[in-house]
Protein backbone atom coordinates (compact mmCIF):
# COMPACT_ATOMS: atom_id res chain seq x y z
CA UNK A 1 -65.18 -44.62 -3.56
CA UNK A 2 -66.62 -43.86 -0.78
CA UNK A 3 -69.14 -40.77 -2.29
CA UNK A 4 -69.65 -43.31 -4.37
CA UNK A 5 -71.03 -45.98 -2.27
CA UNK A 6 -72.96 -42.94 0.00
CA UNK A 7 -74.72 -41.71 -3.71
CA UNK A 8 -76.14 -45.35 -4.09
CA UNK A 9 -77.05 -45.45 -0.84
CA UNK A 10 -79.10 -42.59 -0.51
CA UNK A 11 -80.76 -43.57 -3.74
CA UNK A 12 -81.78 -47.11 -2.49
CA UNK A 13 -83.29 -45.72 0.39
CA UNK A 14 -85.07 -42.96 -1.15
CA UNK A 15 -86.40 -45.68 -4.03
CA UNK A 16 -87.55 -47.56 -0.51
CA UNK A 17 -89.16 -44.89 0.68
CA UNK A 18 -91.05 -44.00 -2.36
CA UNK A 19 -92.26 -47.55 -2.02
CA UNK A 20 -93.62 -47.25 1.20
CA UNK A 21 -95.41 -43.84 0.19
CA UNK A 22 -97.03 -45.91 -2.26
CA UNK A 23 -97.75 -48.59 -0.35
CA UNK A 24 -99.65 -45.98 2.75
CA UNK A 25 -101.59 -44.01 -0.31
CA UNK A 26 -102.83 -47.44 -1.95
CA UNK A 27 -103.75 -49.88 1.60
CA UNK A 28 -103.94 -46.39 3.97
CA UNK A 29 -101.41 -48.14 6.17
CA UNK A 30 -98.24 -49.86 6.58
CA UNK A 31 -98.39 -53.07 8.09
CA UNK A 32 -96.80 -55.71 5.57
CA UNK A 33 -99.49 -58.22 5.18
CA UNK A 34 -101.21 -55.32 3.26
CA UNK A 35 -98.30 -54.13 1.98
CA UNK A 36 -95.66 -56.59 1.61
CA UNK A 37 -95.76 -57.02 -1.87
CA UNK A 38 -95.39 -53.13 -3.11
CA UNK A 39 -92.60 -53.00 -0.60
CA UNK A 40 -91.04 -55.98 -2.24
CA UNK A 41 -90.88 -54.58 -5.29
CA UNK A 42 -89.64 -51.48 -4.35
CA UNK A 43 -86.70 -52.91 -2.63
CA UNK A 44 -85.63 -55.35 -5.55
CA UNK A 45 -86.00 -51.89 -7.61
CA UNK A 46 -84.17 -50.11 -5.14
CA UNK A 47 -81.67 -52.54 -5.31
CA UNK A 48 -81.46 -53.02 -8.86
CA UNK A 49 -81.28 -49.00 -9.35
CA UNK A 50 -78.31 -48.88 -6.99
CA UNK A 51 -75.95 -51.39 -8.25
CA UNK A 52 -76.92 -49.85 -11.49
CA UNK A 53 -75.59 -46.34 -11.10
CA UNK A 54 -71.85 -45.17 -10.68
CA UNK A 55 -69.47 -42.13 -10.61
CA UNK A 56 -65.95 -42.18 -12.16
CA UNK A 57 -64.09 -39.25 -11.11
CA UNK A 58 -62.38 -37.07 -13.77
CA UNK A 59 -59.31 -38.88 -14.45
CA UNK A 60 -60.56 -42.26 -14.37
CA UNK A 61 -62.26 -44.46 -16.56
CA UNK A 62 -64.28 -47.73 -15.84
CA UNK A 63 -63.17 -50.97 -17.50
CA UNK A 64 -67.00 -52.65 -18.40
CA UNK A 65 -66.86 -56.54 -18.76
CA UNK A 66 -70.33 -57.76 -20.09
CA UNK A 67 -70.67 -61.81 -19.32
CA UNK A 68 -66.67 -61.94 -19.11
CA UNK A 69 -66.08 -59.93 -22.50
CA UNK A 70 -64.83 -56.23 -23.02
CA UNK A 71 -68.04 -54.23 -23.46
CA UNK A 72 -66.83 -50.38 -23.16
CA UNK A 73 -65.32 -47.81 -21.06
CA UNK A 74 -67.32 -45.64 -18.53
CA UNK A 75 -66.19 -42.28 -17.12
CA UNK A 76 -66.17 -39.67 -16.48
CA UNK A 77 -69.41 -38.34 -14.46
CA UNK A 78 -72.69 -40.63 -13.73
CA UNK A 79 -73.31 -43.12 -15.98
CA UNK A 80 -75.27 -47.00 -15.39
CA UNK A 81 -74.54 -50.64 -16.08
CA UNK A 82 -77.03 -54.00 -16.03
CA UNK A 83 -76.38 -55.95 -12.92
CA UNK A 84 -75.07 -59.04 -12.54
CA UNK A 85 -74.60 -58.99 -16.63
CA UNK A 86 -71.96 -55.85 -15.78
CA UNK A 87 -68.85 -55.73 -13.83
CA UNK A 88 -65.54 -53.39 -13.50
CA UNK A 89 -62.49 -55.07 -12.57
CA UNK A 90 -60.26 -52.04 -13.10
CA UNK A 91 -60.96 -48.75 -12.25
CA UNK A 92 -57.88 -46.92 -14.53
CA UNK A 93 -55.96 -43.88 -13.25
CA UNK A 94 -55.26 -41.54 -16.64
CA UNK A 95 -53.21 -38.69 -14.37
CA UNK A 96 -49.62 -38.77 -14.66
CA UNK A 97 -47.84 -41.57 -12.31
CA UNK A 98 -44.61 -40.98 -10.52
CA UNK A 99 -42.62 -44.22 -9.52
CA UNK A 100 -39.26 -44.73 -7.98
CA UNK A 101 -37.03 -47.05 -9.19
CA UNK A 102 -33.34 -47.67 -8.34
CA UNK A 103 -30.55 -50.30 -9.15
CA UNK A 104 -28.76 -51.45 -6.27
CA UNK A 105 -25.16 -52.52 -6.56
CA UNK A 106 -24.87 -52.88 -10.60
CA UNK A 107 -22.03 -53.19 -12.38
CA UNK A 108 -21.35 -51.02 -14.91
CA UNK A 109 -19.29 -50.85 -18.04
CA UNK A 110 -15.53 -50.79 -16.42
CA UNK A 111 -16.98 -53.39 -13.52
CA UNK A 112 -17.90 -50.31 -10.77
CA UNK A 113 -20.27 -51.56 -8.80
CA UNK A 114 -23.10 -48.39 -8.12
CA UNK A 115 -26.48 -47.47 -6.77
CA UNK A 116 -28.69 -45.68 -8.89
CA UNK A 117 -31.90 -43.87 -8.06
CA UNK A 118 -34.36 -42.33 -10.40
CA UNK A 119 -38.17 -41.42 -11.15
CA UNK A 120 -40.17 -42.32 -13.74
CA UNK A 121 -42.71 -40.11 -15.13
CA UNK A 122 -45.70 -42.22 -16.79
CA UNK A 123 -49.65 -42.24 -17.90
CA UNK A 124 -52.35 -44.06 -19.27
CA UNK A 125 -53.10 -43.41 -22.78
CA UNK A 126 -55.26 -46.56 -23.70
CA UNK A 127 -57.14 -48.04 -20.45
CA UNK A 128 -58.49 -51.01 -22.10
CA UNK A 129 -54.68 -52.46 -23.02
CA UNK A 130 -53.74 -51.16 -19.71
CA UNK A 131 -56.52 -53.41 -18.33
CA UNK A 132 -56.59 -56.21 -20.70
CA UNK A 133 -52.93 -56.45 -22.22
CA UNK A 134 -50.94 -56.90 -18.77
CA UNK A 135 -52.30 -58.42 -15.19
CA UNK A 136 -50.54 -55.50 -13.25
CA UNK A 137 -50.09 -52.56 -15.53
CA UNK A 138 -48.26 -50.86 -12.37
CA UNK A 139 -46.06 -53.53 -11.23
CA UNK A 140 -45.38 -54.68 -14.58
CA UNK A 141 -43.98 -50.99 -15.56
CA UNK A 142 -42.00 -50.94 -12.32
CA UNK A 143 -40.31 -53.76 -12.99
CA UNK A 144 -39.82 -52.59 -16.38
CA UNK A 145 -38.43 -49.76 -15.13
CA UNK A 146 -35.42 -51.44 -13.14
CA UNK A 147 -34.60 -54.18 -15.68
CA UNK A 148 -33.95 -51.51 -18.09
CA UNK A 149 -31.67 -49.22 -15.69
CA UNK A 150 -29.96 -52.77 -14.91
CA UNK A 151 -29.02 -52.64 -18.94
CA UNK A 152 -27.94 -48.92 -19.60
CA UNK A 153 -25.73 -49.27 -16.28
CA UNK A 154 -24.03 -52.03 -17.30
CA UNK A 155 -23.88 -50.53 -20.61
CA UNK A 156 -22.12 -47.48 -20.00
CA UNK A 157 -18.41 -46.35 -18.39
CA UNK A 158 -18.87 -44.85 -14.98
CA UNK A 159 -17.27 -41.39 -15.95
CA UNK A 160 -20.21 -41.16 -18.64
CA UNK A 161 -22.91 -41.97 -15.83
CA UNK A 162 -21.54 -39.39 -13.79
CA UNK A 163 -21.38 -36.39 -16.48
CA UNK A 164 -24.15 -37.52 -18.80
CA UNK A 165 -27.32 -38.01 -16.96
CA UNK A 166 -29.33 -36.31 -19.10
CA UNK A 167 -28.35 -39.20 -21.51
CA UNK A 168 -28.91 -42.02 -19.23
CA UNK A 169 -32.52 -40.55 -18.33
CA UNK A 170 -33.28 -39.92 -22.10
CA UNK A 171 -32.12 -43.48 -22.99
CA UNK A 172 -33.99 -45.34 -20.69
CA UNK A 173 -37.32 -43.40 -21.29
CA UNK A 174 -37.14 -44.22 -24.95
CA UNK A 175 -36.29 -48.43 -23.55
CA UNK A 176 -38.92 -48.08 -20.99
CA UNK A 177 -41.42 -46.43 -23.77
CA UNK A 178 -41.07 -49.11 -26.13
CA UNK A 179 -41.77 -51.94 -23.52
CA UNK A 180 -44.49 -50.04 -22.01
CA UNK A 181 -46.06 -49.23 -24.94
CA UNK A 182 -48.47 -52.92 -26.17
CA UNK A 183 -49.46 -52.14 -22.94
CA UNK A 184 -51.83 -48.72 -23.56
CA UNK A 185 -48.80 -46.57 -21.67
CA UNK A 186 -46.15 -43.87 -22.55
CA UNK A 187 -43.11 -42.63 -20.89
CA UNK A 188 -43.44 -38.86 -20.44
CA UNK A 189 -39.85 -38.64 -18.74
CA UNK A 190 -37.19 -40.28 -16.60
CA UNK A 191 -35.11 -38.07 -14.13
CA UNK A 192 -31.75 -40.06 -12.48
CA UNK A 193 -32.04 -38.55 -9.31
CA UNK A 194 -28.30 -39.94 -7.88
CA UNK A 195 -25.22 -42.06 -8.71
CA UNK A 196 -23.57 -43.32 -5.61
CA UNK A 197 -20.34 -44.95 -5.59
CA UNK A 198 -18.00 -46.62 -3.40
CA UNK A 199 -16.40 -44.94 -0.45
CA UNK A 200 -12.94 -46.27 -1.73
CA UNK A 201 -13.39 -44.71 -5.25
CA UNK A 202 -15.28 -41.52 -4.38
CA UNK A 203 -11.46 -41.02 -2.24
CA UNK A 204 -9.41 -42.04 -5.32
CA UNK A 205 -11.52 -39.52 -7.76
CA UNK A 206 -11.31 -36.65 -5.45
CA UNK A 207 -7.13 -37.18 -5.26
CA UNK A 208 -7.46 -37.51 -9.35
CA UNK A 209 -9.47 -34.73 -9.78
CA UNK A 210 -6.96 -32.77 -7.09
CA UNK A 211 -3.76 -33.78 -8.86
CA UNK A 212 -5.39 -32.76 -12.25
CA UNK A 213 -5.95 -29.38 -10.72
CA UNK A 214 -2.61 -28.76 -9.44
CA UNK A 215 -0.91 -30.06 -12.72
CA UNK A 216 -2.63 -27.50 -14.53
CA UNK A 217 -1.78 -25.07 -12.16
CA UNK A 218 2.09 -25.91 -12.52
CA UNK A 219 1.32 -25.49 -16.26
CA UNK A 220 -0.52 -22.21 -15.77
CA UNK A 221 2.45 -20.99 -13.58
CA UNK A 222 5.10 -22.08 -16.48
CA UNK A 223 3.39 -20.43 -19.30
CA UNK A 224 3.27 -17.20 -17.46
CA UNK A 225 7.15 -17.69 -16.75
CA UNK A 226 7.49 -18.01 -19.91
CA UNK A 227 5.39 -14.98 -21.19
CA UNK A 228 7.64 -13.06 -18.25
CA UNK A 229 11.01 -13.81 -19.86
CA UNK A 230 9.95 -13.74 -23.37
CA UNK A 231 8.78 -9.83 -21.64
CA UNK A 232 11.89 -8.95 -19.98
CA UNK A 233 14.02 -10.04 -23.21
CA UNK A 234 11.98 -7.57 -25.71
CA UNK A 235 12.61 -4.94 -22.50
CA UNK A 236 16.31 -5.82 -22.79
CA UNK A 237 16.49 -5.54 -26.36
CA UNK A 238 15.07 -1.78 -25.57
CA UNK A 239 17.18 -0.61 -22.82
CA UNK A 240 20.38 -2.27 -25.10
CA UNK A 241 19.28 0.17 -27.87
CA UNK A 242 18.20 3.42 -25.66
CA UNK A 243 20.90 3.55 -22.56
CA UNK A 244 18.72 7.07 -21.52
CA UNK A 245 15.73 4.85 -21.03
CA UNK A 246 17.67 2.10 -19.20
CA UNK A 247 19.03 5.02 -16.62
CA UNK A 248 15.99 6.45 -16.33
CA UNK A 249 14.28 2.72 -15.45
CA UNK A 250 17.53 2.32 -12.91
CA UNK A 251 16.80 5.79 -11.51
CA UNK A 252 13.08 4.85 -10.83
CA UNK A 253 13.78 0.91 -9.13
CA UNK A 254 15.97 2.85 -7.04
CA UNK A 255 13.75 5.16 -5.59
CA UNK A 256 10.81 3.04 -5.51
CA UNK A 257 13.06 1.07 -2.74
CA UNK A 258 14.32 3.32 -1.08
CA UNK A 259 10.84 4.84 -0.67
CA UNK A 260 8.91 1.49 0.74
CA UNK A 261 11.98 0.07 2.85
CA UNK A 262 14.39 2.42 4.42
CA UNK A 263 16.70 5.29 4.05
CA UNK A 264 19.56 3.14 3.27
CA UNK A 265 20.31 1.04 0.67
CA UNK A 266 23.78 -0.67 -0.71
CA UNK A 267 23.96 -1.17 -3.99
CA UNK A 268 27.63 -2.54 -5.54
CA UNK A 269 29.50 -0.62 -7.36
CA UNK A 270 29.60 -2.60 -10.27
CA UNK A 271 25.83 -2.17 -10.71
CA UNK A 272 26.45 1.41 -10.17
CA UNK A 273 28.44 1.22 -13.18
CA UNK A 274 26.62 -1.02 -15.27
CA UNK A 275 23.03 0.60 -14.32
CA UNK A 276 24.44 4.42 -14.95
CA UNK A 277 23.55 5.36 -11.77
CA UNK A 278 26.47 8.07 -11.41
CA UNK A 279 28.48 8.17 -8.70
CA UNK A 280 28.35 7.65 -4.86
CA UNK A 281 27.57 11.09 -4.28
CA UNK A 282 24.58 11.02 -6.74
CA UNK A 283 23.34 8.09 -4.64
CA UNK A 284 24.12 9.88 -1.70
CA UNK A 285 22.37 12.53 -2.55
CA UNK A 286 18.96 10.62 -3.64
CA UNK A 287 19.57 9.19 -0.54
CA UNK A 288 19.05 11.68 1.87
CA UNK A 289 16.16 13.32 -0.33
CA UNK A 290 14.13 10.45 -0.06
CA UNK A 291 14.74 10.39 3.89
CA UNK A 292 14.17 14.18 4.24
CA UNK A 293 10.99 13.77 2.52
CA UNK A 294 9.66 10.81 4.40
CA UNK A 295 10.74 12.66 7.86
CA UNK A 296 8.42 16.11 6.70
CA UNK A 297 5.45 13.16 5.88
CA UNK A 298 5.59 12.10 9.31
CA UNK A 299 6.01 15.41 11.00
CA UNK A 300 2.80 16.24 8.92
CA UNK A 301 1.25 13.46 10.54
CA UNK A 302 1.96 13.70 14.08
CA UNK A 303 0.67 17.34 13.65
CA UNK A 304 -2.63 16.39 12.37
CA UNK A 305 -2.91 13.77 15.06
């Protein structure tokens, strides 16, 4: 606005000064008895020319109102209306608009009470129902905006607010869009920024949600128990049928413990029978072969430190 109100400016003054140029070359001076009616004249042209002209910017468009009716609209670039006749009461914004909205303390579906933020993403398609159609094309799509996230809240359950957004925000810009649109505006998107809830229930969901997880992790744990036994009874069924392969698995247990723990190891005699182990001696025997060979590991070791 304010370019604007330097261009017409500078052109009322330069239309006075071409007056006074006129008014030296005709009279060959400038005192205004002589000259007081060409400088008149000039400044009611001057004047005239200045209210005339105007600049709209690129994204907005002059509402005209000739003698109180709609006459056009102006923009954008240069362009002229008739004084006094003319006048613009809106000046219209075509960009796209962000406003914030939010719905404080609303009750939804199973009586939560929340506080919802979100954006709305808007523009101007049709200035002269924008300007005409509604008193306050802004305020009227604000408020628009928050009596229709009053409805879907109260509308919907609070675990579908807090996993569908993208629902909620597509919802409301097709409610918003069909209020908005008598008025010359469309919707281009709605975006739910948060969903706050109470202190009280935010505690209760997390102690849900952490129950839930350690249910299915009791689950998880059974099913593998489960898988384990039904394991070890298809291993049974093999060792029952192949007693070489059940001594040979005995054999191996054996030595794997005595090779992590110690030297010594009691095992009862009745699993001596029942595993095929052989005899004391044999176990004896493995014994002291597993100790023999864990004492030359460690003399290797001291050596190479």
């Amino acid at each position: 606005m304010r370019n604007k109100s330097l261009f017409s400016t500078l052109i009322f003054f330069i239309i006075v000064g071409a007056g006074l140029a006129i008014a030296y070359a005709v009279n060959g001076t400038l005192d205004i008895p002589a000259s007081e009616g060409i400088i008149a004249v000039a400044f009611v042209i001057a004047l005239i020319v200045s209210s005339s002209i105007k600049i709209a910017n690129p994204w907005e468009k002059a509402v005209v109102l000739r003698l109180g009716k709609f006459n056009s609209l102006k923009g954008a670039g240069l362009f002229f209306i008739i004084p006094i006749l003319d006048t613009i009461p809106y000046w219209i914004d075509t960009r796209v608009i962000t406003t914030t909205f939010k719905a404080e303390k609303t009750l939804t579906k199973d009586t939560v009470p929340v506080d919802v933020d979100a954006v709305l993403f808007w523009k101007v398609l049709d200035p002269q129902k924008a300007a005409l159609e509604v008193a306050d094309y802004m305020g009227a799509i604000s408020w628009a905006a928050q009596t229709a996230l009053r409805d879907v809240i109260g509308k919907t359950m609070l675990s579908d607010m807090l996993e569908g957004r993208d629902k909620i925000s597509g919802l409301l810009q097709v409610i918003i869009d069909e209020r908005t649109e008598p008025w010359g505006i469309t919707v281009n998107s709605v975006e739910v920024k948060d969903v706050l809830i109470p202190a009280a229930l935010e505690n209760a969901m997390s102690m849900q949600a952490q129950a839930e997880r350690e249910r299915q992790a009791r689950v998880i744990l059974g099913d593998s128990e489960k898988q384990v036994a039904e394991k070890f009874g298809e291993a049974a069924l093999t060792y029952a049928s192949n007693p070489v392969a059940l001594h040979l698995r005995a054999m191996n247990m054996l030595y794997e413990g005595l090779k992590q723990n110690s030297t010594i190891v009691i095992v009862p005699s009745s699993a001596v029978d029942s595993m095929q182990l052989g005899n004391m001696a044999g176990i004896t025997a493995l014994t002291m072969g597993i100790g023999q060979e864990k004492a030359n590991k460690e003399s290797e070791a001291a050596k190479k430190g």
